[in-house]
Protein backbone atom coordinates (compact mmCIF):
# COMPACT_ATOMS: atom_id res chain seq x y z
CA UNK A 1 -144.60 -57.40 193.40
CA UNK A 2 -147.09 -59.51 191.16
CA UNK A 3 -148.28 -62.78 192.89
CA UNK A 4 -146.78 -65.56 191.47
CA UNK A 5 -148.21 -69.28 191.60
CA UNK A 6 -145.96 -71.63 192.70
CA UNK A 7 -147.50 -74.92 190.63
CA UNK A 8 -146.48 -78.43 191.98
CA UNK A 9 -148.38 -79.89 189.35
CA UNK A 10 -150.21 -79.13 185.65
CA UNK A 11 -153.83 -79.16 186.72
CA UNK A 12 -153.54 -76.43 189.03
CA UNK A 13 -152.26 -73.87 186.59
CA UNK A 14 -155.87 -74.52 185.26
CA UNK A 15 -158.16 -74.58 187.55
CA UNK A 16 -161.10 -71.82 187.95
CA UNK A 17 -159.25 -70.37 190.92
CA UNK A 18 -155.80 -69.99 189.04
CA UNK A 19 -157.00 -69.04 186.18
CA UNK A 20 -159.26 -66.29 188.24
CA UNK A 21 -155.69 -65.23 190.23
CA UNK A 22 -154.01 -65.11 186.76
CA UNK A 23 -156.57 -62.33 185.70
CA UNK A 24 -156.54 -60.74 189.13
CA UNK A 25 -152.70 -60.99 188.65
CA UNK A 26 -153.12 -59.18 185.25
CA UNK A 27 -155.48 -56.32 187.02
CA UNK A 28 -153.43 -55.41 189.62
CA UNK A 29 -150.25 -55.29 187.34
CA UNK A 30 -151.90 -52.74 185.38
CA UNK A 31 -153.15 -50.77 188.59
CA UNK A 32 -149.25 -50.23 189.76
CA UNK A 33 -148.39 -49.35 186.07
CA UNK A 34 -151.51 -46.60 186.28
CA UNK A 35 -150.15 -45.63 189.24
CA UNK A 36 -146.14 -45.08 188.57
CA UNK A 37 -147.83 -43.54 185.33
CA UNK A 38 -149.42 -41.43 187.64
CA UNK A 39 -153.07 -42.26 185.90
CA UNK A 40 -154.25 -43.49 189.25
CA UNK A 41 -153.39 -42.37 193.14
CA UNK A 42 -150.81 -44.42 194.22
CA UNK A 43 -152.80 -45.33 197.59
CA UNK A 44 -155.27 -46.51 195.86
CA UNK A 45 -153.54 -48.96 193.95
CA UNK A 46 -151.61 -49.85 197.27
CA UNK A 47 -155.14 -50.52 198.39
CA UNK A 48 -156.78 -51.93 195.73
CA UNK A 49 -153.51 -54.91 196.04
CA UNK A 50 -154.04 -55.22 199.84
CA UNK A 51 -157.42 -55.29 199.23
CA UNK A 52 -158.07 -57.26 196.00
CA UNK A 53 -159.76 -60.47 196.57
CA UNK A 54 -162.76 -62.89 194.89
CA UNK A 55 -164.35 -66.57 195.27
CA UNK A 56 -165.87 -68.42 192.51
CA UNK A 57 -168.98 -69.03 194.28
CA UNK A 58 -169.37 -65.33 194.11
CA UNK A 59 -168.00 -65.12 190.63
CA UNK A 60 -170.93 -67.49 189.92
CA UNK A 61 -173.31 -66.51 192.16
CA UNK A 62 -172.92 -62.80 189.88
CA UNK A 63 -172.29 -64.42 186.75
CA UNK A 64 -176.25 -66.20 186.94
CA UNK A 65 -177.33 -62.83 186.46
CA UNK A 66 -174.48 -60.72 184.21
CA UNK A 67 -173.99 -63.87 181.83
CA UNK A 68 -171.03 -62.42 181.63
CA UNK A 69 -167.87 -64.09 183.21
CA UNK A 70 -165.17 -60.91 183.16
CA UNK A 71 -168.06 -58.35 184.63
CA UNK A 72 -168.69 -60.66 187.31
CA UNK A 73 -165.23 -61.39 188.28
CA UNK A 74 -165.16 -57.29 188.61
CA UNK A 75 -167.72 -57.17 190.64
CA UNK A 76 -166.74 -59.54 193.02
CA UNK A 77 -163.48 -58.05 193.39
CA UNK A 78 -165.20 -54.02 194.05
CA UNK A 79 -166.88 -56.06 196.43
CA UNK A 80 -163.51 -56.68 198.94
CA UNK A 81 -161.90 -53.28 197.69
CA UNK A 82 -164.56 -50.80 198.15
CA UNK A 83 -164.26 -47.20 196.33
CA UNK A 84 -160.71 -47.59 195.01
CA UNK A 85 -162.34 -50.68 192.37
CA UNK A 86 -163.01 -47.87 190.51
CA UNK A 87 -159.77 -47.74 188.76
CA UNK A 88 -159.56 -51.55 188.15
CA UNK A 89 -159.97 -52.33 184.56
CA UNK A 90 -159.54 -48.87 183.51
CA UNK A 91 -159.35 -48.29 179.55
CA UNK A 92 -159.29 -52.59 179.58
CA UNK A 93 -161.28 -55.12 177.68
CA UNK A 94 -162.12 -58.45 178.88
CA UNK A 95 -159.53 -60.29 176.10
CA UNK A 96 -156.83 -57.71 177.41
CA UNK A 97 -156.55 -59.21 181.06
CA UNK A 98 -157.91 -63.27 179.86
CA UNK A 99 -155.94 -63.25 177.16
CA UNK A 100 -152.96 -62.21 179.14
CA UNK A 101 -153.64 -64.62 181.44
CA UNK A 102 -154.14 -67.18 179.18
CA UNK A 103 -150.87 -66.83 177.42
CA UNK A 104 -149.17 -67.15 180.81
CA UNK A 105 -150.58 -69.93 181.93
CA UNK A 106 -149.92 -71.43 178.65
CA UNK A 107 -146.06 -70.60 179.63
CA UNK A 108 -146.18 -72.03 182.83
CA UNK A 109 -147.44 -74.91 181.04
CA UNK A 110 -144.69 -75.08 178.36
CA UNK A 111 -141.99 -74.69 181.26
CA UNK A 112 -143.70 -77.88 183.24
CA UNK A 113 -143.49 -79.69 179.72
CA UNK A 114 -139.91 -78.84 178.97
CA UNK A 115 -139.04 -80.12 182.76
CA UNK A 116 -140.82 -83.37 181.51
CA UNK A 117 -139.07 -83.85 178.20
CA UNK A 118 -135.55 -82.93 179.31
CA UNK A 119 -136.04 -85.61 182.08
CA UNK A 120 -137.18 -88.15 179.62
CA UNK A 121 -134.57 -87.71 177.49
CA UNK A 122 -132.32 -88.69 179.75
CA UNK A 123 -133.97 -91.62 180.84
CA UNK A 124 -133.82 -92.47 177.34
CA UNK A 125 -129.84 -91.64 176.55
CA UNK A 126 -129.20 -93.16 179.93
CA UNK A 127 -130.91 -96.73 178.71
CA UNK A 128 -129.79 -96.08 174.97
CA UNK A 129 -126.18 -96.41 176.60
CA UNK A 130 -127.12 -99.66 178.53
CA UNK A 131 -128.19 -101.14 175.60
CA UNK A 132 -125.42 -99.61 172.78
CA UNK A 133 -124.07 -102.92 172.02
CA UNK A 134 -127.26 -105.32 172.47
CA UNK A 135 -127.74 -106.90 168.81
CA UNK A 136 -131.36 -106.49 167.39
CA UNK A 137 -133.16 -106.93 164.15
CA UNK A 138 -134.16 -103.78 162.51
CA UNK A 139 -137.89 -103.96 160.80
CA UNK A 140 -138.75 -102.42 157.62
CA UNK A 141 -142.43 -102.60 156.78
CA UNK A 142 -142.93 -105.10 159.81
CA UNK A 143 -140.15 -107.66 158.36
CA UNK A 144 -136.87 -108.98 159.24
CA UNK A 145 -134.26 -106.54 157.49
CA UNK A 146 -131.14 -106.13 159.12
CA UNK A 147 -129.44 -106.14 162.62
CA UNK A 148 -128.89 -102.75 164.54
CA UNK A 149 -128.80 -102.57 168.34
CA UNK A 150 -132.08 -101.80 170.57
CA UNK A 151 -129.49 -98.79 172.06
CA UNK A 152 -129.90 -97.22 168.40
CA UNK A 153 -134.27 -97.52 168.82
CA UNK A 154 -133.46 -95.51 172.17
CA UNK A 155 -130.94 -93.04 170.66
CA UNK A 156 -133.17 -92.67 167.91
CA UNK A 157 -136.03 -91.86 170.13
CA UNK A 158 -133.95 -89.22 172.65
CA UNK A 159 -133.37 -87.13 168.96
CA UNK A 160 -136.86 -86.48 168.55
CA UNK A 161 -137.49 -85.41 172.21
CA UNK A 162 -134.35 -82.85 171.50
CA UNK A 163 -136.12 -81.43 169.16
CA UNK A 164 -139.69 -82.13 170.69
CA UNK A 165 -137.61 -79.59 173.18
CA UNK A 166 -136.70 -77.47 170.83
CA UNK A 167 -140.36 -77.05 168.95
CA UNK A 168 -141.91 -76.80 172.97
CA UNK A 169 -139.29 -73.84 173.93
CA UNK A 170 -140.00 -71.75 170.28
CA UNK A 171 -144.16 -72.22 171.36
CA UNK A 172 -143.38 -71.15 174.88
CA UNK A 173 -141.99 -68.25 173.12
CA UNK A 174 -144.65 -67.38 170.42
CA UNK A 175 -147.31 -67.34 173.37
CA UNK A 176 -145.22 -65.67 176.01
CA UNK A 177 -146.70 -62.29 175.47
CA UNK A 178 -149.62 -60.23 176.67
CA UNK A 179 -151.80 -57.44 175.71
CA UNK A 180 -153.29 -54.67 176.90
CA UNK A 181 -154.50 -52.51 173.62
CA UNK A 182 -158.47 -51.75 174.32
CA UNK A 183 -161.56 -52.93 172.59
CA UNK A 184 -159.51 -53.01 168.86
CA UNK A 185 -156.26 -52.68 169.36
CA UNK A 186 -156.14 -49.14 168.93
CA UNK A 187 -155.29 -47.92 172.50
CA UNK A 188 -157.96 -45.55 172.48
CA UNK A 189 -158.54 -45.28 176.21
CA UNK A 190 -155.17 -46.85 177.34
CA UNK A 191 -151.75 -45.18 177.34
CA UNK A 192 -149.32 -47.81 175.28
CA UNK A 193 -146.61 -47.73 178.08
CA UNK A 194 -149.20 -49.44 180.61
CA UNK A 195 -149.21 -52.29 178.66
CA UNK A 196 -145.34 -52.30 178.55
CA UNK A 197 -145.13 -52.19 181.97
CA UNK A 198 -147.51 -54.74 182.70
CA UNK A 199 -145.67 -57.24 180.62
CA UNK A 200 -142.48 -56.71 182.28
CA UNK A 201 -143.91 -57.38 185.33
CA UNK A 202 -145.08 -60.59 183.96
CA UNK A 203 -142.31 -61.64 182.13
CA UNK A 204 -144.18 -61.58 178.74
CA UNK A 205 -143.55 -59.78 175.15
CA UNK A 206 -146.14 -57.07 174.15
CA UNK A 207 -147.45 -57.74 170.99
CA UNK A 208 -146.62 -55.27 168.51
CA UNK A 209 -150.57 -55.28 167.01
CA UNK A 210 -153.93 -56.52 168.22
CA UNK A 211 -157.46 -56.75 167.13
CA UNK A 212 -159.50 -57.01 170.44
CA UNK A 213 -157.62 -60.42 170.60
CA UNK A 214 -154.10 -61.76 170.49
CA UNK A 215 -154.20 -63.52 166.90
CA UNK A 216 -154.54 -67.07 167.72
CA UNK A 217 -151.95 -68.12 165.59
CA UNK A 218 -150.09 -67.65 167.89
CA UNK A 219 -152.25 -70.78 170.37
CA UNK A 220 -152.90 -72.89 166.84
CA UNK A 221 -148.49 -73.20 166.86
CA UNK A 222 -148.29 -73.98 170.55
CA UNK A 223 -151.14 -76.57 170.05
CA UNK A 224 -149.51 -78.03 166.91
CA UNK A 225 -146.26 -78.50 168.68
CA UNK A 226 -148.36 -80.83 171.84
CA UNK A 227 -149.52 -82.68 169.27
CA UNK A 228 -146.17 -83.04 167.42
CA UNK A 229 -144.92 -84.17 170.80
CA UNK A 230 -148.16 -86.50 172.07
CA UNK A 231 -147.32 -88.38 168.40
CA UNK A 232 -143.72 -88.86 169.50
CA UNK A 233 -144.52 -90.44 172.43
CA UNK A 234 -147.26 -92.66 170.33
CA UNK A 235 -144.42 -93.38 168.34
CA UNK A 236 -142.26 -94.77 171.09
CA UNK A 237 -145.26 -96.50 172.84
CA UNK A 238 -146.19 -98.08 169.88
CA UNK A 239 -143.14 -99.86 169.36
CA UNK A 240 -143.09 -101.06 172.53
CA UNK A 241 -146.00 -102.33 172.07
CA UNK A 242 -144.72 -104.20 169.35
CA UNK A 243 -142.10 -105.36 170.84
CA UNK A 244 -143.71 -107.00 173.87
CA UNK A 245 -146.21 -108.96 170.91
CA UNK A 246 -145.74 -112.51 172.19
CA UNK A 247 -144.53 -113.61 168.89
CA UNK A 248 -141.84 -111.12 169.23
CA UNK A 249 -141.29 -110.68 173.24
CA UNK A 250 -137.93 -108.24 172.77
CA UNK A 251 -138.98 -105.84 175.44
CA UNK A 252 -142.07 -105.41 177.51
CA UNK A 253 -143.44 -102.94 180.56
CA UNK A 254 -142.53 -103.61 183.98
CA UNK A 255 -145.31 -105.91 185.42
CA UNK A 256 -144.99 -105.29 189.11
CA UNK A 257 -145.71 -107.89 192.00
CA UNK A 258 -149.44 -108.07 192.28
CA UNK A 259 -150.88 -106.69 188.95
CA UNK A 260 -153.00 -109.03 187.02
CA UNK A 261 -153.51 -108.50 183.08
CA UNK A 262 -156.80 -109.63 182.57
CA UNK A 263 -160.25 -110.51 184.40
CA UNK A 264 -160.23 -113.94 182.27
CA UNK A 265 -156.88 -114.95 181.36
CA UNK A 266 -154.35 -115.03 184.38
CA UNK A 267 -151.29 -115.71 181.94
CA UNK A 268 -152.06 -112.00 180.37
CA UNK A 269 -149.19 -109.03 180.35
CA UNK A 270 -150.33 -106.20 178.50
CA UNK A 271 -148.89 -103.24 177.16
CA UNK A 272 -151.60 -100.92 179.01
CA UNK A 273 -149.53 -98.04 179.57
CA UNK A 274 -148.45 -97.93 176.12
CA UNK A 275 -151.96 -98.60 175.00
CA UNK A 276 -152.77 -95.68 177.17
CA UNK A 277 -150.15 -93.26 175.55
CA UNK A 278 -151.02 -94.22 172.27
CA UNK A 279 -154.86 -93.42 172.84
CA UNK A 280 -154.59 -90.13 174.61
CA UNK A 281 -152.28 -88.69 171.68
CA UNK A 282 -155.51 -88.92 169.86
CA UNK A 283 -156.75 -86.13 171.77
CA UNK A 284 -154.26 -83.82 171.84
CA UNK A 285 -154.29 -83.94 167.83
CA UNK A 286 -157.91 -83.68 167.70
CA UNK A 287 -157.43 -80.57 169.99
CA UNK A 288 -154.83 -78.89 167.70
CA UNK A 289 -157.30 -79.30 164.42
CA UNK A 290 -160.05 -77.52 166.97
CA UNK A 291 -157.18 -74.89 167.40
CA UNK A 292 -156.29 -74.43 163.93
CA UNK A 293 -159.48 -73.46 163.48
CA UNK A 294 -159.83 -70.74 166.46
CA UNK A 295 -157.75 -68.78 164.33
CA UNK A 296 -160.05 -67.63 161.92
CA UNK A 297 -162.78 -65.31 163.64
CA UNK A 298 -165.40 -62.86 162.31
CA UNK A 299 -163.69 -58.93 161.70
CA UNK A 300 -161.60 -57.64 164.78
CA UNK A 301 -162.72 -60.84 167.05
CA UNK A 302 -165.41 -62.67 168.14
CA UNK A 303 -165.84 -65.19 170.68
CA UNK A 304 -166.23 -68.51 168.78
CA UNK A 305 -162.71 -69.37 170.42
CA UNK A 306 -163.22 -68.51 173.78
CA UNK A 307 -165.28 -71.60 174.44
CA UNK A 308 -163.01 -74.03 172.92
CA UNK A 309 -160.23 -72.99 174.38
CA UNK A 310 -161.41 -73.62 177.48
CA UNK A 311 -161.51 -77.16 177.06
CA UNK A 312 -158.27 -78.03 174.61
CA UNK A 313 -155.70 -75.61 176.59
CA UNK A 314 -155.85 -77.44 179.63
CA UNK A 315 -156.85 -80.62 178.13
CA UNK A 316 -153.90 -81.12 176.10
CA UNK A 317 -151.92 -79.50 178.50
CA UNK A 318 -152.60 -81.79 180.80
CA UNK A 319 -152.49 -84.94 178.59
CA UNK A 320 -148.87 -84.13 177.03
CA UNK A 321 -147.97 -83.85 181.09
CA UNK A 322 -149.37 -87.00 182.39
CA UNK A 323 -148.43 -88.96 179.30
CA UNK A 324 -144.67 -87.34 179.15
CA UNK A 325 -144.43 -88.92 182.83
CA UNK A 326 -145.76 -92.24 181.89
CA UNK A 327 -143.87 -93.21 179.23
CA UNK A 328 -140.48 -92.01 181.34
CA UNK A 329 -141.66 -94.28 183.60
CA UNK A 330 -142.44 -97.20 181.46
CA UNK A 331 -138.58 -96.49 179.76
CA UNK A 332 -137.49 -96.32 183.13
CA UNK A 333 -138.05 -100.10 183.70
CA UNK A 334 -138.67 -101.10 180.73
CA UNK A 335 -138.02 -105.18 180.29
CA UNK A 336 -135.60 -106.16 177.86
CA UNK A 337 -134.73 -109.12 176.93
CA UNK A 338 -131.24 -109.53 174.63
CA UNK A 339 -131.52 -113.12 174.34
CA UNK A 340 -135.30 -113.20 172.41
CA UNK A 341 -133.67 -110.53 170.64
CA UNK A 342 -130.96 -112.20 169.07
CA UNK A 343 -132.89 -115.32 168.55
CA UNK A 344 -135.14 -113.06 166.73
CA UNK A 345 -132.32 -111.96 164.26
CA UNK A 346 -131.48 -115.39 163.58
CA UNK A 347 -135.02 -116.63 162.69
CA UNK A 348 -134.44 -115.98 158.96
CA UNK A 349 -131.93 -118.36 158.60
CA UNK A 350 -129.26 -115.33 157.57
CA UNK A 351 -131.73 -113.83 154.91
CA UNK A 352 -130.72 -110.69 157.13
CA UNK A 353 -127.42 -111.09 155.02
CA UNK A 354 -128.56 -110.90 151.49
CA UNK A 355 -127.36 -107.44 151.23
CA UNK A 356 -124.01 -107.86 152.02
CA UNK A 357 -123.48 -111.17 150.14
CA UNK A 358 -124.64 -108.77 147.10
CA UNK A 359 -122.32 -106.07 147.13
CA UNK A 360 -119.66 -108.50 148.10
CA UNK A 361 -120.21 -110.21 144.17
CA UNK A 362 -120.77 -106.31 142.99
CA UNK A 363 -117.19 -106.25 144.59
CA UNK A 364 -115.89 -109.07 142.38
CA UNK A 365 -116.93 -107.10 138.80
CA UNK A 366 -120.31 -108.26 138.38
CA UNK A 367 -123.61 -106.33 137.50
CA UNK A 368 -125.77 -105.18 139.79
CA UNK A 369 -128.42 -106.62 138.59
CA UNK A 370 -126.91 -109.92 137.92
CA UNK A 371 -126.03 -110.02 141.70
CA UNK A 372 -129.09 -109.16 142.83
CA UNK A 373 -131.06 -111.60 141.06
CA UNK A 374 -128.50 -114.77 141.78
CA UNK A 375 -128.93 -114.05 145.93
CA UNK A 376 -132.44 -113.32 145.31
CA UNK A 377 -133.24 -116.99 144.03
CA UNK A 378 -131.63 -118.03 147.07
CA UNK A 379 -133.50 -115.89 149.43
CA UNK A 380 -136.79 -116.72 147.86
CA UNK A 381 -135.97 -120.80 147.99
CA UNK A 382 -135.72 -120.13 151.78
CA UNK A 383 -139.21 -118.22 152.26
CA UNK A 384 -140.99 -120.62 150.04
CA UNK A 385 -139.52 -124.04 150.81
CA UNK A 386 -137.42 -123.40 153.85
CA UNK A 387 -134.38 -124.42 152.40
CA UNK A 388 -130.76 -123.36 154.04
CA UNK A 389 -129.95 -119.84 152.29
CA UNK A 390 -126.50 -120.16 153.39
CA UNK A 391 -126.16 -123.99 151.96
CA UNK A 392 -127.70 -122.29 148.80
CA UNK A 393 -125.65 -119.84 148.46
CA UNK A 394 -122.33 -121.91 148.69
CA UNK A 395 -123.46 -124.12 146.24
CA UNK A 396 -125.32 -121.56 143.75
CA UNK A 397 -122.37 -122.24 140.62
CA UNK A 398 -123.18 -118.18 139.83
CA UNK A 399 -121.72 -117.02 142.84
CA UNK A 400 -119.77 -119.80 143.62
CA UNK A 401 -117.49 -118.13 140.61
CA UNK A 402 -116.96 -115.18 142.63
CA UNK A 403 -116.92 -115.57 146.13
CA UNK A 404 -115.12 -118.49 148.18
CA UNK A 405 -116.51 -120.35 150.80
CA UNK A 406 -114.55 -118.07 153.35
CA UNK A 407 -115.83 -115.04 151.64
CA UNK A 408 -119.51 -115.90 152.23
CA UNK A 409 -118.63 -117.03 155.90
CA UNK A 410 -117.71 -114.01 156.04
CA UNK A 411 -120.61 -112.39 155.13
CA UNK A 412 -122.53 -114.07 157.64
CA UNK A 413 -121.54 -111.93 160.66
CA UNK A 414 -123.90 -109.44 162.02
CA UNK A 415 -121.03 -107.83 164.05
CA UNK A 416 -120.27 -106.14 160.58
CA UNK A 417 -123.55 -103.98 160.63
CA UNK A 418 -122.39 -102.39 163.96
CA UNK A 419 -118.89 -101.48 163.55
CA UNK A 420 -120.12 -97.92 163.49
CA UNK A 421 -122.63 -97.98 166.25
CA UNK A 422 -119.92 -96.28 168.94
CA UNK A 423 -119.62 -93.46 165.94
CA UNK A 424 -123.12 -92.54 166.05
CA UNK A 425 -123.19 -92.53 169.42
CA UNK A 426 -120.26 -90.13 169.89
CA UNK A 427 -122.44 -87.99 167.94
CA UNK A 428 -124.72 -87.53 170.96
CA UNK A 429 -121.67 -87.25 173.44
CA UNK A 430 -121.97 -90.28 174.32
């Protein structure tokens, strides 16, 4: 029975000693397949797992002297199993067990992040609901263009963690395998069917062909998809952030009892979290350009990647973790304040309406064009000299040819933007 690490949180899947157990994990796997192979005695694989054991001080203490991290991990371990240590690592190369290991570690990563997303997203259809009807303006290049609800920003947001869930499980996938295929690939001191059986016993794919390496292709897609999902959750914080803009004030981050803003200015309610999110996603993309280029390496391997994956695996690993939690928590309780909101969408003085009072003359027979340019004199004379668009419009003897006062009163009603709000929704189940 292979050890398995029971992880209560992200940073222990990487630290030295898991990632040590992981290998030692990967070792002993292969000693039981030598064994039911018959390649081995079978007592000494029973005693080489009873036995089996390290500490990274030792690790390190060897390591000073081997420079060589894999060697010295073998050598501690002969040290606690005595004579039998001679069949550990038999036919292997160091990349066979640590690249094993590191591809399940990076599942047990992927399965932590999947827990995270599929918990956001409900936060997020579970608010989206709450907020369904809740008028809003909707912002095209940072200006007013025309109403939705804030349950639709929500929605919207829930459909990219789907498939943020959906890009996370495929990478879990495409790293979920191990190998165990000698110094080239070549199994030319390693029966095929070990590494089989090793694999099973982990739960990972062989791969059908290997240099000395698993291609790292393989890491650049699982890296590409954290930073796919560390820029939707920039996304989302960023609008928030936006939103709680004083100027603006539509939604803002809890602020509990107690928590002060700034060291200068007591009024001060910041978007830090968000600020936060936004920042760290810098990383994780950073990480994935590092990754993308781990994937080109001299002939059958060399060990260019080895160092860098040592920092961006666990990392961004770690960052798309924490930050997944944060934001859920900042949705969670996220402020939101309907009335700012619809005194936003009436700031314009129903420019939000041009649109509609166009197609309704395109309606009547006229040109396009014609249309366009008769509200668009109208719109402008409210930007640039504040005058009533509405009052404009009613009087503007173009239009007035075409539409009745009634009609344009009737074009004046946001609620007409929404009517298929519930039909989108149902389009999410809900």
């Amino acid at each position: 029975m292979i050890e398995r690490y029971t992880l209560p949180e992200m940073g222990k899947i990487w630290s030295i000693e898991n990632e040590w157990q992981t290998i030692l994990n990967v070792e002993l796997a292969a000693c039981d397949a030598m064994a039911e192979l018959g390649e081995i005695p079978v007592e000494s694989a029973k005693n080489i797992r009873a036995k089996a054991n390290f500490t990274v001080e030792r690790i390190k203490e060897i390591e000073a002297v081997t420079d060589h991290d894999i060697i010295a991990f073998l050598t501690c371990v002969a040290e606690y199993v005595g004579e039998d240590s001679k069949y550990i690592h038999k036919g292997l190369t160091s990349s066979d067990v640590k690249d094993t290991a590191y591809c399940l570690m990076m599942k047990q990563s992927a399965e932590i992040i999947l827990d995270d997303l599929k918990n956001f997203r409900e936060v997020l259809r579970r608010r989206a609901k709450e907020f369904q009807h809740t008028p809003c303006i909707g912002r095209t290049h940072g200006i007013h263009a025309e109403p939705m609800t804030f349950g639709l920003k929500l929605l919207l947001w829930s459909a990219e963690i789907e498939r943020d869930i959906e890009r996370v499980e495929h990478a879990k996938k495409i790293v979920s395998v191990g190998k165990l295929s000698g110094a080239v690939g070549t199994y030319s001191n390693i029966n095929p069917k070990i590494e089989e059986l090793v694999c099973k016993k982990l739960e990972l794919e062989p791969v059908k062909l290997a240099t000395q390496v698993i291609q790292r292709d393989r890491h650049a897609e699982y890296m590409t998809t954290l930073a796919i999902v560390s820029s939707t959750l920039e996304k989302i914080a960023t609008e928030i952030r936006n939103l709680q803009r004083t100027d603006i004030r539509e939604a803002e981050e809890y602020f509990q009892p107690g928590q002060k803003g700034s060291s200068a200015m007591p009024h001060k309610r910041n978007p830090i979290n968000c600020e936060r999110v936004a920042g760290m996603a810098r990383l994780v993309r950073g990480n994935s350009i590092a990754a993308m280029e781990n994937i080109t390496l001299w002939h059958e391997r060399d060990i260019s990647h080895s160092s860098v994956e040592r920092v961006i695996l666990p990392d961004s690993t770690i960052n798309v973790d924490y930050c997944t939690k944060k934001i859920t928590k900042i949705i969670d309780k996220l402020l939101v304040y309907p009335d700012a909101m619809l005194h936003n969408l009436n700031r314009t003085g129903g420019l939000i309406f041009s649109q509609r009072i166009m197609l309704a003359i395109v309606g009547k027979g006229v040109l396009r064009e014609d249309a366009y340019k008769w509200v668009q004199r109208n719109a402008m004379k409210r930007w640039l000299e504040k005058e009533d668009f509405k009052t404009n419009i009613e009087s503007d003897e173009d239009i007035k040819k075409f539409l009745s006062k009634e009609e344009i009163e009737d074009c004046f009603d946001y609620k007409w933007f929404l009517r298929n709000v519930d039909m989108i929704f149902e389009r999410f189940g809900l």
